[in-house]
Structure formats: structure tokens, C-alpha cells
Protein backbone atom coordinates (compact mmCIF):
# COMPACT_ATOMS: atom_id res chain seq x y z
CA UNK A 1 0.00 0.00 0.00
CA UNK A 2 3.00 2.47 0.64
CA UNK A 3 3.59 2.45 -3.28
CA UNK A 4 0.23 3.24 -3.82
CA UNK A 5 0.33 6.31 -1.69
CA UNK A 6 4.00 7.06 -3.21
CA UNK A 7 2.53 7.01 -6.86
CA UNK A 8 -0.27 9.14 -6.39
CA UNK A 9 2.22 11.75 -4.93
CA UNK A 10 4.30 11.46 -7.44
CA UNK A 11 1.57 11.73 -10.12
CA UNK A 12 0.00 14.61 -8.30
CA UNK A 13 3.49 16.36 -7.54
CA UNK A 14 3.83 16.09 -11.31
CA UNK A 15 0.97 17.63 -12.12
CA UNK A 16 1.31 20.57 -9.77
CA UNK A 17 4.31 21.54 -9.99
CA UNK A 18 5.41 19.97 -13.71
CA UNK A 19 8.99 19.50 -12.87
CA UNK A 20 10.84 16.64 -11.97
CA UNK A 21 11.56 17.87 -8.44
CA UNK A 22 8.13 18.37 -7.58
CA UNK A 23 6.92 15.21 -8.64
CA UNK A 24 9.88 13.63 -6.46
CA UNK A 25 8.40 15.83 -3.49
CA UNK A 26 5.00 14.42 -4.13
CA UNK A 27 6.29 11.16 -4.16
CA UNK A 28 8.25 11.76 -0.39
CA UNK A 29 5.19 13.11 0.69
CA UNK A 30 3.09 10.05 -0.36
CA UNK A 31 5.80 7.72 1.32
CA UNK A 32 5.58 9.38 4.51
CA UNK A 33 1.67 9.55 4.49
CA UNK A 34 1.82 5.58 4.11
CA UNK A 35 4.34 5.43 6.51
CA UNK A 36 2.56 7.43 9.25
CA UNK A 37 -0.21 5.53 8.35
CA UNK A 38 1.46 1.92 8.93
CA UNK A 39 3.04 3.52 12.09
CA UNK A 40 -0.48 3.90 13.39
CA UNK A 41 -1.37 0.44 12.91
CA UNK A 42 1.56 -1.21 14.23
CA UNK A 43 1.37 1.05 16.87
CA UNK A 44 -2.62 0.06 17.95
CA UNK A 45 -1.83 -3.43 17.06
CA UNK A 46 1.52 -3.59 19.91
CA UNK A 47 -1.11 -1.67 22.70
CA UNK A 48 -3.31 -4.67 21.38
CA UNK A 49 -0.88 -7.40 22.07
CA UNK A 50 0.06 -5.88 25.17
CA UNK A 51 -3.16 -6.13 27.02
């Protein structure tokens, strides 16, 4: 799922900003979405596990 998110950045960074350094800023910004995202999980699954 993180690709997904770092695609879409990447497409929409191109699209904004039609250079190849915003489309690489979309796509960071997408990565870090999913990876906030997956941090949240993990996170609610370990307070999970722990009770």
C-alpha cells in the first residue's frame, strides 16, 4: 500500500508543480503519508498485544 500512496504523490506532484523535483516531493510526501499511516497500525496493534 505504501507504493500506492507514493505514486499518487508522485503523479499529483507532477501535475502541480510539472517538474521533476516536484513530482519527487509528491512522491516523499506520499511515502511518509503511508508510513505514518502503517506507524499507526503497528502502533494500535503492539497496545493490542500488550493487554
Amino acid at each position: 500500500m505504501q507504493w500506492i500512496f507514493m505514486l499518487v504523490g508522485l503523479v499529483l506532484g507532477a501535475l502541480v508543480a510539472e517538474s521533476l523535483t516536484g513530482a519527487l516531493l509528491g512522491a516523499l510526501v506520499g511515502l511518509g503519508i503511508a508510513q505514518t499511516l502503517r506507524l499507526r497500525g503497528l502502533e494500535a496493534q503492539n497496545a493490542e498485544l500488550a493487554r
